[in-house]
PDB file of N, CA and C in Angstrom:
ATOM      1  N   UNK A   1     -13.096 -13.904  24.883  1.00  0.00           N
ATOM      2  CA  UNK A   1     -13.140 -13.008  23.738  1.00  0.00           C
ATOM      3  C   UNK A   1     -13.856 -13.720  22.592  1.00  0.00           C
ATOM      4  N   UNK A   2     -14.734 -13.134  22.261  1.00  0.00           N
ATOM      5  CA  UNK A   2     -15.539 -13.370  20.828  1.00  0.00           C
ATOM      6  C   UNK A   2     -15.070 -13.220  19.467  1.00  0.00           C
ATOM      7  N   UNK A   3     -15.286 -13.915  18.379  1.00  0.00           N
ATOM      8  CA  UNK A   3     -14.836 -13.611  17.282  1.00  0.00           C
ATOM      9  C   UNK A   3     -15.561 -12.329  16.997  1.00  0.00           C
ATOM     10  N   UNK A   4     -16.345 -11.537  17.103  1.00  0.00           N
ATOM     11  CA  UNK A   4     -16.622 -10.125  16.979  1.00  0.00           C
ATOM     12  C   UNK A   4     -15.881  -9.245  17.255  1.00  0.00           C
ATOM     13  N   UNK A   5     -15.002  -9.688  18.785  1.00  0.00           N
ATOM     14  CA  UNK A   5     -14.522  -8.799  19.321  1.00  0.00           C
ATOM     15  C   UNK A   5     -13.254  -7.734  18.652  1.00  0.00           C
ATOM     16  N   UNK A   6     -13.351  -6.100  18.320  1.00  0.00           N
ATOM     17  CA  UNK A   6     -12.198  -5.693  17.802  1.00  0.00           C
ATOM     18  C   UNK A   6     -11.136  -5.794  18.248  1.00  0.00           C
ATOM     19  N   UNK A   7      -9.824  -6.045  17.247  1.00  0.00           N
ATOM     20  CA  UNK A   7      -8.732  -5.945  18.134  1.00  0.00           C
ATOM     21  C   UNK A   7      -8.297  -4.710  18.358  1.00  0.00           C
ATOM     22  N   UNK A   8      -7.385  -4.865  19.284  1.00  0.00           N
ATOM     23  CA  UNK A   8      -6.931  -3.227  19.927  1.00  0.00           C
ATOM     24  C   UNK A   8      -5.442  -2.950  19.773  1.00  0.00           C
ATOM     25  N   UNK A   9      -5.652  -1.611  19.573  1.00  0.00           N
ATOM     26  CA  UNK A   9      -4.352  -0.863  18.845  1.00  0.00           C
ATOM     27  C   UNK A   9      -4.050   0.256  19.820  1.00  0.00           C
ATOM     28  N   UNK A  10      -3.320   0.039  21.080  1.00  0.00           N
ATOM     29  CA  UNK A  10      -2.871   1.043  21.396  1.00  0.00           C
ATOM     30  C   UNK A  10      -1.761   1.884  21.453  1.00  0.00           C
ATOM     31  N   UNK A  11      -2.073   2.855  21.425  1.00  0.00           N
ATOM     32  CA  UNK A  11      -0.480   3.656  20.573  1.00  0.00           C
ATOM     33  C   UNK A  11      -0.778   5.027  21.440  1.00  0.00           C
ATOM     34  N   UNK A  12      -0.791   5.181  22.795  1.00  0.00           N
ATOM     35  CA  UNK A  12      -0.596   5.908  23.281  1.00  0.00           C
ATOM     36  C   UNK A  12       0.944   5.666  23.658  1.00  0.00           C
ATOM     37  N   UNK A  13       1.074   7.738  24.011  1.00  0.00           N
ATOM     38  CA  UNK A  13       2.809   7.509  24.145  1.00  0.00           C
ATOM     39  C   UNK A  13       3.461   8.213  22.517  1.00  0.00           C
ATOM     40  N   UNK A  14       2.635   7.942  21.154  1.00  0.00           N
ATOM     41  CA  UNK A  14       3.469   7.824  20.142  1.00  0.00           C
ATOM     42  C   UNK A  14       2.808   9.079  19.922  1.00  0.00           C
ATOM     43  N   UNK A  15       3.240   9.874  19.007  1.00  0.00           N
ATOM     44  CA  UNK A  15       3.357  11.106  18.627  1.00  0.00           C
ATOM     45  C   UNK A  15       3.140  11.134  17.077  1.00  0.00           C
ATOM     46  N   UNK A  16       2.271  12.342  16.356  1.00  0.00           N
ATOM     47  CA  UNK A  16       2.269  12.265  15.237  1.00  0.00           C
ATOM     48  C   UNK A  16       3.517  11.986  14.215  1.00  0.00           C
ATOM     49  N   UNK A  17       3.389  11.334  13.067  1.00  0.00           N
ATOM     50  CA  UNK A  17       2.165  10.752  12.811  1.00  0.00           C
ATOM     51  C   UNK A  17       2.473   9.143  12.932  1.00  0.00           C
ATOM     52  N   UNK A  18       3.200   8.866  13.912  1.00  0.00           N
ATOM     53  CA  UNK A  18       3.037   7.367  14.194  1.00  0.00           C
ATOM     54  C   UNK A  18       1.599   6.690  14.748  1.00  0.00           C
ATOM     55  N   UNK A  19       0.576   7.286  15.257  1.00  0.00           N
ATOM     56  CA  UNK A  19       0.028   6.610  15.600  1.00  0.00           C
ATOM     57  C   UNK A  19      -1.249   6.411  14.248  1.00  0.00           C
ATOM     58  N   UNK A  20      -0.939   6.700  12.886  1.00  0.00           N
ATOM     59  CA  UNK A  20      -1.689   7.008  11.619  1.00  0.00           C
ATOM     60  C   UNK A  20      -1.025   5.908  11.163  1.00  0.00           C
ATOM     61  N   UNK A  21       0.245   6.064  10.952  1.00  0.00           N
ATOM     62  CA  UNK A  21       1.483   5.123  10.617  1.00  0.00           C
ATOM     63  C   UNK A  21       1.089   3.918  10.794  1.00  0.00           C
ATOM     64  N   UNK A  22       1.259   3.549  12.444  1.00  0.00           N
ATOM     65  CA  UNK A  22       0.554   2.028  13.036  1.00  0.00           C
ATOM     66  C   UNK A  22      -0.451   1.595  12.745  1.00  0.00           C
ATOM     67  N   UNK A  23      -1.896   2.249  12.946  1.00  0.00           N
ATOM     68  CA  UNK A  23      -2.965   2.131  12.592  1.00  0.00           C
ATOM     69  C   UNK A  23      -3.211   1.111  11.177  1.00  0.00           C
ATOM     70  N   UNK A  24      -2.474   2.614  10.308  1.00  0.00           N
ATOM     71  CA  UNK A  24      -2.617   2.015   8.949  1.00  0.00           C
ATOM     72  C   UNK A  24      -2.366   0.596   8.723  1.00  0.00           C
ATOM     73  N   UNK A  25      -0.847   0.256   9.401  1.00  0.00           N
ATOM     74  CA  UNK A  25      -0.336  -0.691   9.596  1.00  0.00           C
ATOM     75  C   UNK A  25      -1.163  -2.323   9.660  1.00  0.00           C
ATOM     76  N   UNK A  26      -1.657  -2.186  11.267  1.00  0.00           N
ATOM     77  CA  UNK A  26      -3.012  -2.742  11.207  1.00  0.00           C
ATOM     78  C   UNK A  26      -3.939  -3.147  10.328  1.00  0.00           C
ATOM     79  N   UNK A  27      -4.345  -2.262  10.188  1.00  0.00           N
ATOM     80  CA  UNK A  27      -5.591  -2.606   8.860  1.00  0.00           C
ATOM     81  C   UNK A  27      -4.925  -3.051   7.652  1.00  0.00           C
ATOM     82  N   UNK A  28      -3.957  -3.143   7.410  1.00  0.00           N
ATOM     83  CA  UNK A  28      -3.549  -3.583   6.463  1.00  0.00           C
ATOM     84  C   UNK A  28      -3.474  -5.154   6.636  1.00  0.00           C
ATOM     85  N   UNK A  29      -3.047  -5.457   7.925  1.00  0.00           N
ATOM     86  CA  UNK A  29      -3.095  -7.034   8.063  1.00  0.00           C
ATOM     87  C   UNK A  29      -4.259  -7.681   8.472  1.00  0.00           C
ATOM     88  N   UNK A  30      -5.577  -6.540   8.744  1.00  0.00           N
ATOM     89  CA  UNK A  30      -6.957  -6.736   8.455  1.00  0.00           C
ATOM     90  C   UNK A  30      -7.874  -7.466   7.233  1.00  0.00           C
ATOM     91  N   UNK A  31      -8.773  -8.210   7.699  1.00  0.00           N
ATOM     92  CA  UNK A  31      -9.610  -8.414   6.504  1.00  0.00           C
ATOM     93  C   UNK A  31     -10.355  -7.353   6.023  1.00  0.00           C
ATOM     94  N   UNK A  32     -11.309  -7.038   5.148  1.00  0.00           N
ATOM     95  CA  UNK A  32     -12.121  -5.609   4.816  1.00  0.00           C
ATOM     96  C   UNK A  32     -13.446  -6.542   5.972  1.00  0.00           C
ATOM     97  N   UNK A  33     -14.375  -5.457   7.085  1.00  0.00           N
ATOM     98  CA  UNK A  33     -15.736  -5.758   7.802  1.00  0.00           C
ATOM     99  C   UNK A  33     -14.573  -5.961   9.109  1.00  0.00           C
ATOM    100  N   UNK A  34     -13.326  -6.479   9.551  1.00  0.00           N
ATOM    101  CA  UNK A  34     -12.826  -6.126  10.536  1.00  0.00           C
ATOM    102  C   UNK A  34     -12.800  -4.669  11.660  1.00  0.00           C
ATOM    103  N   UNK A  35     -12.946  -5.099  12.758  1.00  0.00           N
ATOM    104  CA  UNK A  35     -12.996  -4.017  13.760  1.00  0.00           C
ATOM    105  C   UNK A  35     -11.188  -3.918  14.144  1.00  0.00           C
ATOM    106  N   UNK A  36     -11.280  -2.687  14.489  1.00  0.00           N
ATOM    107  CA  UNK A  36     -10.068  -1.690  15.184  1.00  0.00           C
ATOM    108  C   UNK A  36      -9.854  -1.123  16.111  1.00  0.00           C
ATOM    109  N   UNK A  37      -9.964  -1.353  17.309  1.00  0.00           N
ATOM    110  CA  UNK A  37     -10.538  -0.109  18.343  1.00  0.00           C
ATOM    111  C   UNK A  37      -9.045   0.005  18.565  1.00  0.00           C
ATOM    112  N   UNK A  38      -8.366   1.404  18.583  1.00  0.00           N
ATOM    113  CA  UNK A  38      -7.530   2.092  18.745  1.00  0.00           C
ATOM    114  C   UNK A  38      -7.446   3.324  19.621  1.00  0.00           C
ATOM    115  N   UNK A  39      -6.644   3.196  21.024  1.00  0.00           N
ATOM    116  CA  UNK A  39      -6.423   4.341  21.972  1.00  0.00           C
ATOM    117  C   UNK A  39      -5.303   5.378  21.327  1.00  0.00           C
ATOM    118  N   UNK A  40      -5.475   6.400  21.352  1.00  0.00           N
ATOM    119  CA  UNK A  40      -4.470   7.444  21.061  1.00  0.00           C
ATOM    120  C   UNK A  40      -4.434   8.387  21.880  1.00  0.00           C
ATOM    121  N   UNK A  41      -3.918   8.899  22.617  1.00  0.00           N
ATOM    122  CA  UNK A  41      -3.574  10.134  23.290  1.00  0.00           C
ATOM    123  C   UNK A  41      -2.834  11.539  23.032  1.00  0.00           C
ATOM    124  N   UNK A  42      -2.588  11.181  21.437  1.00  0.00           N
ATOM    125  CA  UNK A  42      -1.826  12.499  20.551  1.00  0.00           C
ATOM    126  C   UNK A  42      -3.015  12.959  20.718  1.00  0.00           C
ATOM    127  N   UNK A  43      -3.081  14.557  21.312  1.00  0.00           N
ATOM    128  CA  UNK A  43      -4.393  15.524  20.378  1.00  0.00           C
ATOM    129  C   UNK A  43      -4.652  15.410  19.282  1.00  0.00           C
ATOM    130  N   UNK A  44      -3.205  15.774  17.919  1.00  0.00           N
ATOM    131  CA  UNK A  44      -3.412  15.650  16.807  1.00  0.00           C
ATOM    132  C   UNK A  44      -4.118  14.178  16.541  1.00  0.00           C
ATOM    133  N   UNK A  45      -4.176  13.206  16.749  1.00  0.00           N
ATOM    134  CA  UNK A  45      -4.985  11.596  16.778  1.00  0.00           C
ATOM    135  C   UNK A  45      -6.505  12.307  16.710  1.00  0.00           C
ATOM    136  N   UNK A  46      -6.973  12.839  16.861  1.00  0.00           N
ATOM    137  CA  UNK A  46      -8.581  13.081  17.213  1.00  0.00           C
ATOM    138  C   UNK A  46      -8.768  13.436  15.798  1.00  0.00           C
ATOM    139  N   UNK A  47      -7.970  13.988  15.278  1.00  0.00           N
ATOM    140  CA  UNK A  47      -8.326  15.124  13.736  1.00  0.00           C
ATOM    141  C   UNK A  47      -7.761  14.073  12.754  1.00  0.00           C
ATOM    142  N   UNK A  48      -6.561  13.378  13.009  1.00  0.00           N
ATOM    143  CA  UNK A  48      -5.644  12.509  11.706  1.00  0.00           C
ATOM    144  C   UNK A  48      -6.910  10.951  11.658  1.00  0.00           C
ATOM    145  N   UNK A  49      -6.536  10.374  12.574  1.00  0.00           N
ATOM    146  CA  UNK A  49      -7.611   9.027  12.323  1.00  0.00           C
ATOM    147  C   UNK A  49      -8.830   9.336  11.447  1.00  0.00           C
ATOM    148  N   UNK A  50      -9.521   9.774  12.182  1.00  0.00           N
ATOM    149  CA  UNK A  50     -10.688  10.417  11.240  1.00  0.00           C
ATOM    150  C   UNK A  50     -10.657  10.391   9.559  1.00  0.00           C
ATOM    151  N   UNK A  51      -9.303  11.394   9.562  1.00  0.00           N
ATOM    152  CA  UNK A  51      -9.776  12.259   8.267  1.00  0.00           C
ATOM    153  C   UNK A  51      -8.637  11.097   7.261  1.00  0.00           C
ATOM    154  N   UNK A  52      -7.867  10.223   8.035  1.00  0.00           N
ATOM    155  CA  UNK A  52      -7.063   9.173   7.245  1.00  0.00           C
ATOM    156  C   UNK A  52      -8.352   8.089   6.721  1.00  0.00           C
ATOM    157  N   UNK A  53      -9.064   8.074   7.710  1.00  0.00           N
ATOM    158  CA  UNK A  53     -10.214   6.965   7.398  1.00  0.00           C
ATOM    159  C   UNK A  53     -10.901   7.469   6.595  1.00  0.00           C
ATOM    160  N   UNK A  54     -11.444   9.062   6.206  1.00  0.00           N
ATOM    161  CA  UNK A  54     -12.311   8.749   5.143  1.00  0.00           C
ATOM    162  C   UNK A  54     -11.599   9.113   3.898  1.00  0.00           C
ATOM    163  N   UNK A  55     -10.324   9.226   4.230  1.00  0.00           N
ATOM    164  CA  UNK A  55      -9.389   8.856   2.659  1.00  0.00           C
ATOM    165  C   UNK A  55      -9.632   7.894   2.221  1.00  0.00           C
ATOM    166  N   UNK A  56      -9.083   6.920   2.831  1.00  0.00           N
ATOM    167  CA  UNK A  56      -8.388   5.510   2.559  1.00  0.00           C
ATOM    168  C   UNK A  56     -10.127   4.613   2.728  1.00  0.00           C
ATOM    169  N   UNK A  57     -10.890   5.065   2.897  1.00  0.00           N
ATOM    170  CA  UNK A  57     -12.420   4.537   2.829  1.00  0.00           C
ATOM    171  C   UNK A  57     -12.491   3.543   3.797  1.00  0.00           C
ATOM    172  N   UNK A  58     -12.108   3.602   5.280  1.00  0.00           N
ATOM    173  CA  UNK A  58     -12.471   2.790   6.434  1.00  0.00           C
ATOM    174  C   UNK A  58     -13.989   3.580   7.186  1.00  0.00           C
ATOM    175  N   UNK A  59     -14.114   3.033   7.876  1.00  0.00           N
ATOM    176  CA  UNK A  59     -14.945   3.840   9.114  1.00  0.00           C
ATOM    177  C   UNK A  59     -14.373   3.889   9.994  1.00  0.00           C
ATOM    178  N   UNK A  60     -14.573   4.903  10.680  1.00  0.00           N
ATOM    179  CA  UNK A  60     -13.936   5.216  11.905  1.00  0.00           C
ATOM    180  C   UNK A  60     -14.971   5.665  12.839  1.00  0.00           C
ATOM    181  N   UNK A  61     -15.081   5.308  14.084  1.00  0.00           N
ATOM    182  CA  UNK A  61     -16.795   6.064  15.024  1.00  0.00           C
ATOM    183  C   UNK A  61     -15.952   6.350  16.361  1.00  0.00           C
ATOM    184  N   UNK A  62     -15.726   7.562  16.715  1.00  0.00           N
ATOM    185  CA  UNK A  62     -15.600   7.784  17.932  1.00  0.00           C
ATOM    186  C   UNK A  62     -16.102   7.210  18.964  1.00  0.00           C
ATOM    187  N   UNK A  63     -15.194   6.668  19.957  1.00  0.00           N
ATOM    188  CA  UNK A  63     -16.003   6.218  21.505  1.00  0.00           C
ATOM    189  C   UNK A  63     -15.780   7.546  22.390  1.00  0.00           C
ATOM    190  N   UNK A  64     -16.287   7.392  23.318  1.00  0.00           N
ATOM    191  CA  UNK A  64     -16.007   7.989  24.656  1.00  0.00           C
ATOM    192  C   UNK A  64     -14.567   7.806  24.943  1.00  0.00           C
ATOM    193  N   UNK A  65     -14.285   9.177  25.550  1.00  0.00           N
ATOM    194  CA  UNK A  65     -12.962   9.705  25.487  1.00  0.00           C
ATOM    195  C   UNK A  65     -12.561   8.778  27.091  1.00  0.00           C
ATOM    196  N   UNK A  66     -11.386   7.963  27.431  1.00  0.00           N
ATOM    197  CA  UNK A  66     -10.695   7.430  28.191  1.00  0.00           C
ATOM    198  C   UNK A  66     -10.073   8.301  29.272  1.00  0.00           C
ATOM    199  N   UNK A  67      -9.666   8.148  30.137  1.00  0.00           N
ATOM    200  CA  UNK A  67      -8.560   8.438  31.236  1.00  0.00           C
ATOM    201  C   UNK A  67      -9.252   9.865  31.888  1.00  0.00           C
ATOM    202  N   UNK A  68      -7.736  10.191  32.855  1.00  0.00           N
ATOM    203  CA  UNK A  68      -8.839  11.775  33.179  1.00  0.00           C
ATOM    204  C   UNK A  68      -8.449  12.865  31.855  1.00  0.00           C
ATOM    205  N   UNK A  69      -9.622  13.878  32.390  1.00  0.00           N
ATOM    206  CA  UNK A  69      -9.894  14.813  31.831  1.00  0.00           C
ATOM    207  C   UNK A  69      -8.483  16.014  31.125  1.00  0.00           C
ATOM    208  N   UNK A  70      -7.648  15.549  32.230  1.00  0.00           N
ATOM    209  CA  UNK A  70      -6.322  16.894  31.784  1.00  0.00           C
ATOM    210  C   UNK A  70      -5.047  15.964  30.360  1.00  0.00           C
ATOM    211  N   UNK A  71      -6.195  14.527  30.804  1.00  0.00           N
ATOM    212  CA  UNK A  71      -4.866  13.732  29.671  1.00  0.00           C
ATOM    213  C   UNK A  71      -6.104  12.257  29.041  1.00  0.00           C
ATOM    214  N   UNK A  72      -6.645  13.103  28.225  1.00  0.00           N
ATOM    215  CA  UNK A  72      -7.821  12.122  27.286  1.00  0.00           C
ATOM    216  C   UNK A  72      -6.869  11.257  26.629  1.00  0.00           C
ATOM    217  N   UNK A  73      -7.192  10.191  26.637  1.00  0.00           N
ATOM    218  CA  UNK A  73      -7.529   8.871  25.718  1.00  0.00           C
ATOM    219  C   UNK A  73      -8.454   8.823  24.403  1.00  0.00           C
ATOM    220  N   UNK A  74      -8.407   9.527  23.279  1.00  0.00           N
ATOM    221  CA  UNK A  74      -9.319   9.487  22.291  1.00  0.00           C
ATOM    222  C   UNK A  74      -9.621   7.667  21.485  1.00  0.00           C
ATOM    223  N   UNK A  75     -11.055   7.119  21.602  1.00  0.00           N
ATOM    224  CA  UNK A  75     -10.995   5.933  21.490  1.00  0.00           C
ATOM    225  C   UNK A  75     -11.544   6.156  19.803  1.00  0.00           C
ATOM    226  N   UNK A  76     -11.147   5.255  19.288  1.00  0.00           N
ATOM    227  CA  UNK A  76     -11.819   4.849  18.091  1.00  0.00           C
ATOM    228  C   UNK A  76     -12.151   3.828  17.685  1.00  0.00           C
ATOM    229  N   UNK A  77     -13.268   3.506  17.557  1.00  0.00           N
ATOM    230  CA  UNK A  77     -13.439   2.062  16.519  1.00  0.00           C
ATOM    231  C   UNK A  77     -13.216   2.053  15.066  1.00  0.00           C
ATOM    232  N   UNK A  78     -12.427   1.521  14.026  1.00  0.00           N
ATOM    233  CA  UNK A  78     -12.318   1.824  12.931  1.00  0.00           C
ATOM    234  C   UNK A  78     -12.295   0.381  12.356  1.00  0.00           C
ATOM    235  N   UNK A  79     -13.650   0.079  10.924  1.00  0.00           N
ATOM    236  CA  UNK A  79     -13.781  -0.736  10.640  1.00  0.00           C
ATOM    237  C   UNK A  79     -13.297  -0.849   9.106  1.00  0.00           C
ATOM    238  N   UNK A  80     -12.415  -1.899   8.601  1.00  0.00           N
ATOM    239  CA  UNK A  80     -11.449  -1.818   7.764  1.00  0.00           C
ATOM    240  C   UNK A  80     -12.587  -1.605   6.742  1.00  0.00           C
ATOM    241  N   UNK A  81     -12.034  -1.047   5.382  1.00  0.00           N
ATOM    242  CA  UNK A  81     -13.016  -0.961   4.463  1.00  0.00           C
ATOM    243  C   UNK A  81     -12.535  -1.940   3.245  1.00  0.00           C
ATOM    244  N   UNK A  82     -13.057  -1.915   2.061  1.00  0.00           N
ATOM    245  CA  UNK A  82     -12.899  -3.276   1.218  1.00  0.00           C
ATOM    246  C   UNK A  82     -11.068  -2.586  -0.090  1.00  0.00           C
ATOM    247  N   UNK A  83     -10.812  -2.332   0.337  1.00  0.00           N
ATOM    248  CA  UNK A  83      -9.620  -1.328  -0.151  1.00  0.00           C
ATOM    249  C   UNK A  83      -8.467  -1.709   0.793  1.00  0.00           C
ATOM    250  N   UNK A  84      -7.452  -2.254   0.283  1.00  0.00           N
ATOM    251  CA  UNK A  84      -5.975  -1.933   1.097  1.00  0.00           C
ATOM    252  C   UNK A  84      -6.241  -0.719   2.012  1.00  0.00           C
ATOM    253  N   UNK A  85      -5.342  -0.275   3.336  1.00  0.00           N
ATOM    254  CA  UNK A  85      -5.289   0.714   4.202  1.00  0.00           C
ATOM    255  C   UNK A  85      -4.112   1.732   3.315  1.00  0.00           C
TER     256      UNK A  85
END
């Protein structure tokens, strides 16, 4: 593993809005230019990450969706921004 490499946050299993909750969590013990890659499997996760990140002024970039098709894995990379989470 590289010092580039993001760390990973997976929070499949957890249900809104814990996996916003955790996340946040995370980045908080982040530096600001830190990576996040975070699995979620809440549906609601596809719409909350997102729209928490461009609150709180992170980035967030969708990956390619994980696992099979009847039970997605929504991936995210989310890179801390210069602001507390």
């Amino acid at each position: 593993m590289t010092d580039d490499a993001p760390q990973i946050l997976d929070v499949t299993g957890y249900r809104c809005p814990l996996p916003v909750i955790r996340m946040e969590a995370a980045l908080r013990r982040l530096t600001p230019g830190t990576a996040l890659l975070v699995r979620a499997d809440d549906p609601i996760a596809a719409l909350d990450i997102p729209h928490f990140c461009q609150e709180a002024r992170h980035q967030s970039v969708r990956q390619p969706d994980e696992g099979p098709a009847d039970r997605p894995v929504c991936v995210f990379l989310v890179t801390r921004g210069p602001n507390p989470a």
